[in-house]
PDB file of N, CA and C in Angstrom:
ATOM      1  N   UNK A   1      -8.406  -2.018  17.951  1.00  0.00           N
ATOM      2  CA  UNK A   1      -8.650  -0.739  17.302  1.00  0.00           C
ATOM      3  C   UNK A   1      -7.394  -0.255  16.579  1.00  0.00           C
ATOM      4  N   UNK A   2      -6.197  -0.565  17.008  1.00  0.00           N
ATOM      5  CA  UNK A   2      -4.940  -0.057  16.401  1.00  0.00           C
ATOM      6  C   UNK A   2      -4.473  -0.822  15.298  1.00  0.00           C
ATOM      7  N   UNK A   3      -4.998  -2.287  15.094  1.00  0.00           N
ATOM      8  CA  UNK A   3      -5.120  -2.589  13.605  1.00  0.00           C
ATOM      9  C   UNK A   3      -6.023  -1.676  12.554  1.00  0.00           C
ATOM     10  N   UNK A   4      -7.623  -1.772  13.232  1.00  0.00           N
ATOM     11  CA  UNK A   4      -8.160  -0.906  12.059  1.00  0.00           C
ATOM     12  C   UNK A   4      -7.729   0.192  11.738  1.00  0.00           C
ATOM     13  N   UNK A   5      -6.683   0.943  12.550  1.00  0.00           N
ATOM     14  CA  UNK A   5      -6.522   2.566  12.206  1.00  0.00           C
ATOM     15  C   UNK A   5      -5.050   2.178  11.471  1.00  0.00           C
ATOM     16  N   UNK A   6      -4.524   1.100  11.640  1.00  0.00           N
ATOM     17  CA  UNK A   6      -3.412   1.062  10.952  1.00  0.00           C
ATOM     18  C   UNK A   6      -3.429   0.782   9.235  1.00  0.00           C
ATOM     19  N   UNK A   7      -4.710  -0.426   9.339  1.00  0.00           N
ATOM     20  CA  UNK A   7      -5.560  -0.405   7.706  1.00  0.00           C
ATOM     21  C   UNK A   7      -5.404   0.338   7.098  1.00  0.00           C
ATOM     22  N   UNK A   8      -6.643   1.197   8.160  1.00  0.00           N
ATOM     23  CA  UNK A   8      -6.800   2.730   7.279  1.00  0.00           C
ATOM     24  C   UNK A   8      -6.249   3.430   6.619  1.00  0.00           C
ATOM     25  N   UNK A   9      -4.975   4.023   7.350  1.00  0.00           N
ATOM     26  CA  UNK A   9      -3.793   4.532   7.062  1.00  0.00           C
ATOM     27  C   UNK A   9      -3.195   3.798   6.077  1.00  0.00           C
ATOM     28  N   UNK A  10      -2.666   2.831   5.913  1.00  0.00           N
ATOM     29  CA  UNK A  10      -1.832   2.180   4.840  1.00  0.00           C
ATOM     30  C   UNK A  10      -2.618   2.297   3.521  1.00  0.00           C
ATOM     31  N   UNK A  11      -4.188   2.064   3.705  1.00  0.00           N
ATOM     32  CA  UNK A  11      -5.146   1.863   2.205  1.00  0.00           C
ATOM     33  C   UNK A  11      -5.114   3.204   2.104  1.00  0.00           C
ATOM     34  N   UNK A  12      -4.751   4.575   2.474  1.00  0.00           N
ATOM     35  CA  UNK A  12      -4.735   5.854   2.466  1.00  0.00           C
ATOM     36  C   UNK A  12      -3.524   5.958   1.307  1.00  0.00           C
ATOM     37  N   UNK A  13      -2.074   5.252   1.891  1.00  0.00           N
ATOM     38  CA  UNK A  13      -1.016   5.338   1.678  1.00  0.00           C
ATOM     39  C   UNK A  13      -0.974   4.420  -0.252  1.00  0.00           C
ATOM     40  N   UNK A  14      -1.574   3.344   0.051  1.00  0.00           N
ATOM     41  CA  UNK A  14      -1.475   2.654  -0.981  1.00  0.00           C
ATOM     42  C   UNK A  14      -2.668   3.571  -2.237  1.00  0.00           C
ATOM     43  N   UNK A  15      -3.176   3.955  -1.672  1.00  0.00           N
ATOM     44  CA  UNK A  15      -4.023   4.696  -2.843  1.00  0.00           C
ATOM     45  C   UNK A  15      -3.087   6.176  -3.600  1.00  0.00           C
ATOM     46  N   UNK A  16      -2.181   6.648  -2.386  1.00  0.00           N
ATOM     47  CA  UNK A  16      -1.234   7.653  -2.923  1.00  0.00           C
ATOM     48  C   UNK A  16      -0.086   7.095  -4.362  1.00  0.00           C
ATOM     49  N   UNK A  17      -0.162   5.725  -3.372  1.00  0.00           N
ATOM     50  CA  UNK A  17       0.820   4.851  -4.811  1.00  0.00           C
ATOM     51  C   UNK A  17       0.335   5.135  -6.459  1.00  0.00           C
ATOM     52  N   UNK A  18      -1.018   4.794  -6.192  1.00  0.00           N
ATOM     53  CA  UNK A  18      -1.677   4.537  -7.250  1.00  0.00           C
ATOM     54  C   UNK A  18      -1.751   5.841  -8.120  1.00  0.00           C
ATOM     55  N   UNK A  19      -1.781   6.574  -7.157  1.00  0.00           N
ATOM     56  CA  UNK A  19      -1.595   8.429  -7.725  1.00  0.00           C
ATOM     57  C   UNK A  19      -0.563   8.230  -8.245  1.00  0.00           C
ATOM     58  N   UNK A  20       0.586   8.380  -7.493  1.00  0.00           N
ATOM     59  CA  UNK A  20       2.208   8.591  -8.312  1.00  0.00           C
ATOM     60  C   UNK A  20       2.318   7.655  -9.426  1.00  0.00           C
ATOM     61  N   UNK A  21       1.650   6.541  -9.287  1.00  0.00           N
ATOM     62  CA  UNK A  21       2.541   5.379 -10.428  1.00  0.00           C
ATOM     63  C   UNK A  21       1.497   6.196 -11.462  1.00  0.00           C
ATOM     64  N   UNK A  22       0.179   6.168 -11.322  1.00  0.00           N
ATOM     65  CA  UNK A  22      -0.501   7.297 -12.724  1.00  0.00           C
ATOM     66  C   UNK A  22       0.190   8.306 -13.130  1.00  0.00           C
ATOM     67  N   UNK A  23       0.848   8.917 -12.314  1.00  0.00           N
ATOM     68  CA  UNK A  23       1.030  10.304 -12.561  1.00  0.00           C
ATOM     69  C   UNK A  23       2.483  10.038 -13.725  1.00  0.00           C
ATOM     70  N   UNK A  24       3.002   8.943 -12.986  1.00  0.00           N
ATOM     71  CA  UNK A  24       4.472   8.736 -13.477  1.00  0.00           C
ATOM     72  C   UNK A  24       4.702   7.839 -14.493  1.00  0.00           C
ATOM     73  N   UNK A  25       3.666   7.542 -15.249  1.00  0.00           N
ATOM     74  CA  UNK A  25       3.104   6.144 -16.480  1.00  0.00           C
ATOM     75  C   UNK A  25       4.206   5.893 -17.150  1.00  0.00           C
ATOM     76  N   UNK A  26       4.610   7.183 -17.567  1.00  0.00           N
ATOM     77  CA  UNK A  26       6.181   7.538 -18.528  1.00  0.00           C
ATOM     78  C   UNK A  26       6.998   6.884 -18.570  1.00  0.00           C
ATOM     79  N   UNK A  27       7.309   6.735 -16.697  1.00  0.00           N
ATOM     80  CA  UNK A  27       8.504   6.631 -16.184  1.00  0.00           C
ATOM     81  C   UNK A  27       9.631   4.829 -16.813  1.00  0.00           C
ATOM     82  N   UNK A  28      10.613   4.339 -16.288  1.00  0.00           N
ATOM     83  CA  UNK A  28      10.540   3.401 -16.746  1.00  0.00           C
ATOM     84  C   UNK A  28      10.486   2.539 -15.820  1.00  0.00           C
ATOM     85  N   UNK A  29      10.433   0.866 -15.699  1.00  0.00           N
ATOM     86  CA  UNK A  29       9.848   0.053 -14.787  1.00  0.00           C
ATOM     87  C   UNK A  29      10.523   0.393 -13.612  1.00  0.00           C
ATOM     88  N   UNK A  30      11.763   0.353 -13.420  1.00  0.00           N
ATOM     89  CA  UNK A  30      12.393   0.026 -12.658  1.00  0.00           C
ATOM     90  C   UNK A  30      11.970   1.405 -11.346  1.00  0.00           C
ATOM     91  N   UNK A  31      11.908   2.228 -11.951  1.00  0.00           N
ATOM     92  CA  UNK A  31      11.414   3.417 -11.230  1.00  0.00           C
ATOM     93  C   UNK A  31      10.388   3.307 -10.251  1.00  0.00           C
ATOM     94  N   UNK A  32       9.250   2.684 -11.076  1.00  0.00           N
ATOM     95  CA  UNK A  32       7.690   2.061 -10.473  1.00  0.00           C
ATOM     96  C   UNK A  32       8.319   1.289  -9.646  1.00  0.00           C
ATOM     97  N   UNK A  33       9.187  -0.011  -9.911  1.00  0.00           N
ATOM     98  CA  UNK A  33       9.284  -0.675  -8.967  1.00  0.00           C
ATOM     99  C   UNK A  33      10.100  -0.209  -7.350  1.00  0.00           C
ATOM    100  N   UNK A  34      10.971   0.918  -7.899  1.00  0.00           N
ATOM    101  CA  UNK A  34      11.662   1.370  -6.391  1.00  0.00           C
ATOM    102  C   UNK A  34      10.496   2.140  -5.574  1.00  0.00           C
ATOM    103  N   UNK A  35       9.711   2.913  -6.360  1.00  0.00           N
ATOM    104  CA  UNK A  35       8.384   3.520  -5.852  1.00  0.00           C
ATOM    105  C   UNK A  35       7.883   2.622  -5.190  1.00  0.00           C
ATOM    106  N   UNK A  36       7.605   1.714  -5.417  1.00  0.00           N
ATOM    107  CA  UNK A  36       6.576   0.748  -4.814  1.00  0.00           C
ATOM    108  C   UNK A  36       7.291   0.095  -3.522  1.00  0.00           C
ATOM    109  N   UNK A  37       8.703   0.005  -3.257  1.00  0.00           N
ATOM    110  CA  UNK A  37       9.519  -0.611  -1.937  1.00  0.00           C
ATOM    111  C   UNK A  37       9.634   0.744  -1.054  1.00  0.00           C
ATOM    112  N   UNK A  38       9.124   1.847  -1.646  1.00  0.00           N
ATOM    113  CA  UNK A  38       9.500   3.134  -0.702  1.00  0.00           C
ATOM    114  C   UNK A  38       8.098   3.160  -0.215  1.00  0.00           C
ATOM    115  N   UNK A  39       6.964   3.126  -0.938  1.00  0.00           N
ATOM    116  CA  UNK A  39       5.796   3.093  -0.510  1.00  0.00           C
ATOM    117  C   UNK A  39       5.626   2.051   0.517  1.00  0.00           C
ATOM    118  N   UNK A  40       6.320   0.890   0.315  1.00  0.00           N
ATOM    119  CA  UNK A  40       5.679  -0.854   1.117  1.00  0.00           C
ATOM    120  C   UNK A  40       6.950  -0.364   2.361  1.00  0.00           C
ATOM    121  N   UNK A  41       7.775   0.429   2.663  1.00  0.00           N
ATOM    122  CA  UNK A  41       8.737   1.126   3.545  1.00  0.00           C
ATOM    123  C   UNK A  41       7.889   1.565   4.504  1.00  0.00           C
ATOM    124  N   UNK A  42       7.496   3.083   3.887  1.00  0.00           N
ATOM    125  CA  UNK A  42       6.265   3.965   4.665  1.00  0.00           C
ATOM    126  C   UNK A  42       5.320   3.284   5.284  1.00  0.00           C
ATOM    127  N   UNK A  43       4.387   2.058   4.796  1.00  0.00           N
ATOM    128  CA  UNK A  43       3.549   1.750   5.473  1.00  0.00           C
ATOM    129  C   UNK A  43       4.125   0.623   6.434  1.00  0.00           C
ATOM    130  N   UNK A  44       5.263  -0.317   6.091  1.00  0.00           N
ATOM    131  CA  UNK A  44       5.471  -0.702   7.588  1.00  0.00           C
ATOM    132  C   UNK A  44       5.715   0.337   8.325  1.00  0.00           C
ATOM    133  N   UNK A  45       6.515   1.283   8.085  1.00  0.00           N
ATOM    134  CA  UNK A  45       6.921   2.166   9.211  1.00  0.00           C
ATOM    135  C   UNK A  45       5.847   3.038   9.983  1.00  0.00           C
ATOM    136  N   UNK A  46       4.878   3.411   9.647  1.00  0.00           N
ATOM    137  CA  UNK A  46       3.513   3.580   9.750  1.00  0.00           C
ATOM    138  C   UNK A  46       3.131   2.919  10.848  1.00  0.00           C
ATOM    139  N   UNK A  47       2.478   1.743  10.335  1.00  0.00           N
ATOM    140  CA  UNK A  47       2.432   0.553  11.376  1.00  0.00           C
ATOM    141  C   UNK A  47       3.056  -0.202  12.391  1.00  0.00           C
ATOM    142  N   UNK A  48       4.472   0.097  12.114  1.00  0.00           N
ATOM    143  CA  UNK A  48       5.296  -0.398  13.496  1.00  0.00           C
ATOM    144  C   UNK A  48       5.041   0.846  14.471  1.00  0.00           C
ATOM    145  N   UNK A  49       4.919   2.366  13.693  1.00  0.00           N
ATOM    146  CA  UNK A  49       5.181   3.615  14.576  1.00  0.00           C
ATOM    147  C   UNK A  49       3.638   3.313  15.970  1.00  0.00           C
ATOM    148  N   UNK A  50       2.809   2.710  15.022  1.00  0.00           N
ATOM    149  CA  UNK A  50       1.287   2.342  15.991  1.00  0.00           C
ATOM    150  C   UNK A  50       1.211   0.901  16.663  1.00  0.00           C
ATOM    151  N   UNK A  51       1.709   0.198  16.247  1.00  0.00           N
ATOM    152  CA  UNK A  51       1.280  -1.473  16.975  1.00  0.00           C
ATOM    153  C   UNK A  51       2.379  -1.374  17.415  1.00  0.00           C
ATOM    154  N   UNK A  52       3.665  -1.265  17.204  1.00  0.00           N
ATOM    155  CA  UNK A  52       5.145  -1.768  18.295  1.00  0.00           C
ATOM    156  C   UNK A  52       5.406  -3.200  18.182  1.00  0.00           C
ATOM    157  N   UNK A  53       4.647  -4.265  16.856  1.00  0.00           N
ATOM    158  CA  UNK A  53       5.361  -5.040  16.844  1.00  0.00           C
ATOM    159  C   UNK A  53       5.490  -5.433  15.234  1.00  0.00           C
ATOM    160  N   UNK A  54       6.777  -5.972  15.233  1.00  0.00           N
ATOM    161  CA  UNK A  54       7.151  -6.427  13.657  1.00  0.00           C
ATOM    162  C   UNK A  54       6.088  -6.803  12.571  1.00  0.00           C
ATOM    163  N   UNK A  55       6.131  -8.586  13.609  1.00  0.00           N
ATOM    164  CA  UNK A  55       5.439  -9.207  12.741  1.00  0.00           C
ATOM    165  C   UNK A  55       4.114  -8.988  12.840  1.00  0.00           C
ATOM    166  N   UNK A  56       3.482  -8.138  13.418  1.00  0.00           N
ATOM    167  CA  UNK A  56       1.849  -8.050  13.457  1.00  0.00           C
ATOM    168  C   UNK A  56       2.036  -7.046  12.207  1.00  0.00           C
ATOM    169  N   UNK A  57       2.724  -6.079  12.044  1.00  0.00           N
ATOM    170  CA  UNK A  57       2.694  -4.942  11.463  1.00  0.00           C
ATOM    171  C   UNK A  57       3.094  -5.491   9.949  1.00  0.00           C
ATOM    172  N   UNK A  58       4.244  -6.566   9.717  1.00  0.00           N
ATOM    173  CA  UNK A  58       4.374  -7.258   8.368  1.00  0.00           C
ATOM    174  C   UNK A  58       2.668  -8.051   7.971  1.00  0.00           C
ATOM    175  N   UNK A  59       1.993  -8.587   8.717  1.00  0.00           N
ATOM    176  CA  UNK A  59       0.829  -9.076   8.554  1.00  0.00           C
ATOM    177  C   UNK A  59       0.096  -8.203   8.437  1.00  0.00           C
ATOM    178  N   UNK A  60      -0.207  -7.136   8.986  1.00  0.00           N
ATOM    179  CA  UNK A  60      -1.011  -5.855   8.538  1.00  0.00           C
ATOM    180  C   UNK A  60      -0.911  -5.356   7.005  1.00  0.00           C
ATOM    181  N   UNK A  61       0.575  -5.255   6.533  1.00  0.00           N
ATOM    182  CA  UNK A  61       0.595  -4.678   6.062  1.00  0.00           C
ATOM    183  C   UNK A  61       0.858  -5.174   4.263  1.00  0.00           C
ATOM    184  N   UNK A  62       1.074  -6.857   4.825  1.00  0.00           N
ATOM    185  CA  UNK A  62       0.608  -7.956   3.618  1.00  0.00           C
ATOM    186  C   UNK A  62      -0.972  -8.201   3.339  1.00  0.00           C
ATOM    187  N   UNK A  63      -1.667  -8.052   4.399  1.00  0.00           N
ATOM    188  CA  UNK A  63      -3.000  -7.922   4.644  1.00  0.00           C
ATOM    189  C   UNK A  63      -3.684  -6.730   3.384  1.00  0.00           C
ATOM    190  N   UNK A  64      -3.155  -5.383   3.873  1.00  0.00           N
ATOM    191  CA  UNK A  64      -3.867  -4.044   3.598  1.00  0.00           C
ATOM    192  C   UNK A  64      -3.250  -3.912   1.722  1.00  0.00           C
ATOM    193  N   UNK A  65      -2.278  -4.431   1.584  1.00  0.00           N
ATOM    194  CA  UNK A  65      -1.632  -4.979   0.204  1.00  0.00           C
ATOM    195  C   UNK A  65      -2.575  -5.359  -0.867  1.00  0.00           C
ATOM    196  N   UNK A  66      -3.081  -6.869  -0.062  1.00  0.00           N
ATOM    197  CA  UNK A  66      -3.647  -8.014  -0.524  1.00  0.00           C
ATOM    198  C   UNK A  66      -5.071  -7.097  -1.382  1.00  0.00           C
ATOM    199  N   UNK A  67      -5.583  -6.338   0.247  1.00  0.00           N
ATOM    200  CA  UNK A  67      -7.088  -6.201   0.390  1.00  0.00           C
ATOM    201  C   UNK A  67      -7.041  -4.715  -1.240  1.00  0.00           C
ATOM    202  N   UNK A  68      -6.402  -4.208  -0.550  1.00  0.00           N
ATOM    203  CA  UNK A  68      -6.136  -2.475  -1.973  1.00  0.00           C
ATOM    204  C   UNK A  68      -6.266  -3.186  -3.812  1.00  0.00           C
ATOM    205  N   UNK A  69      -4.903  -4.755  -3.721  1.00  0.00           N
ATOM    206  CA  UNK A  69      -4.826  -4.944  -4.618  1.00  0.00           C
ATOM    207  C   UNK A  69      -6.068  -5.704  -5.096  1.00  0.00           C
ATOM    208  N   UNK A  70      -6.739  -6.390  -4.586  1.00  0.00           N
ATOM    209  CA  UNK A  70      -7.755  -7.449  -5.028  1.00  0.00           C
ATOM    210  C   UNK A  70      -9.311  -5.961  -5.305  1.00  0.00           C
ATOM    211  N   UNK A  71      -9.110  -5.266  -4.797  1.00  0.00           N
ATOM    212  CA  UNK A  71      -9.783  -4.005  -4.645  1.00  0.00           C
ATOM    213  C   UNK A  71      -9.256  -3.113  -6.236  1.00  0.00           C
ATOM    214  N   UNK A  72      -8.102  -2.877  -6.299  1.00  0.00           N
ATOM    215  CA  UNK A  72      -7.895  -2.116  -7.275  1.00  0.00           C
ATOM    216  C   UNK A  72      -8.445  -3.206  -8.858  1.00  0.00           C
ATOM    217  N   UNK A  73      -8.119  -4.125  -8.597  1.00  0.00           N
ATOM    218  CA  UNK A  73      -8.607  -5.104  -9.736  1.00  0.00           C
ATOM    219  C   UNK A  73     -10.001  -5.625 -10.135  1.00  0.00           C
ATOM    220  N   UNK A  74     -10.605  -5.719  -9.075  1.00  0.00           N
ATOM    221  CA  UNK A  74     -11.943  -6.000  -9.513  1.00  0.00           C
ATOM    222  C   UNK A  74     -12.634  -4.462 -10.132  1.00  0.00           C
ATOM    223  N   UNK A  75     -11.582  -3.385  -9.511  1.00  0.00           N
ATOM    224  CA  UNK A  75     -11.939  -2.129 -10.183  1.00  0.00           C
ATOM    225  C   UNK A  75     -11.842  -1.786 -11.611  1.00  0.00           C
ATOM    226  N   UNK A  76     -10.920  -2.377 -11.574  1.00  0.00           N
ATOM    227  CA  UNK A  76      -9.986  -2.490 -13.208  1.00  0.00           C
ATOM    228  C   UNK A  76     -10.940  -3.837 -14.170  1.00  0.00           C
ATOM    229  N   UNK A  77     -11.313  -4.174 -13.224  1.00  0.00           N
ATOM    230  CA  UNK A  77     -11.828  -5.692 -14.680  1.00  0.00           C
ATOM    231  C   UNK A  77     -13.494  -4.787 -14.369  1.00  0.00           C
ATOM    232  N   UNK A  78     -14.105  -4.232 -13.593  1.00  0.00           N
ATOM    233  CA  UNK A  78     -15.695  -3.515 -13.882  1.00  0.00           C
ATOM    234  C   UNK A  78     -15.346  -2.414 -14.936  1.00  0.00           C
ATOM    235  N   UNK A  79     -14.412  -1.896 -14.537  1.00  0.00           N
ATOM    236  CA  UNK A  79     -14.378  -0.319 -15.886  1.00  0.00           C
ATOM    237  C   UNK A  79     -14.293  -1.277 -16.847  1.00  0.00           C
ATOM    238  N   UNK A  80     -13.400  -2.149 -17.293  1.00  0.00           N
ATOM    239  CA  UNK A  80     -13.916  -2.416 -18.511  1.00  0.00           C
ATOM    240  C   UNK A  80     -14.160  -3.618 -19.231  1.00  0.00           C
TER     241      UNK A  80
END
């Protein structure tokens, strides 16, 4: 159960990404890209704060990555 709630939480977290990097289109890459190691920060830390172990929580959280991104894209190739 403390994987699925850890999912949860991270696809919560990774969808906030998706807010800021919209919000911040402007910005220049390098920006997006520190955004995105502060975000992939938060959600291990997230997940270690609930499972208590590293590498389950690096696999969670390459997992919840994988699942958002393959998710945000098939979103992106139906709109258009």
């Amino acid at each position: 159960m403390k994987i699925y709630v850890v999912i949860l939480l991270q696809l919560i977290l990774w969808s906030g990404y998706t807010l800021t990097s919209w919000l911040s289109k402007h910005d220049q890459p390098v920006f997006n890209i520190i955004m995105f190691f502060i975000f992939f920060y938060l959600a291990f830390q997230i997940g270690n704060s609930i499972t208590k172990s590293a590498r389950m929580t690096l696999f969670i959280t390459a997992f919840s990555l994988a699942l958002y991104g393959s998710f945000h894209m098939t979103m992106t190739l139906i709109s258009h």
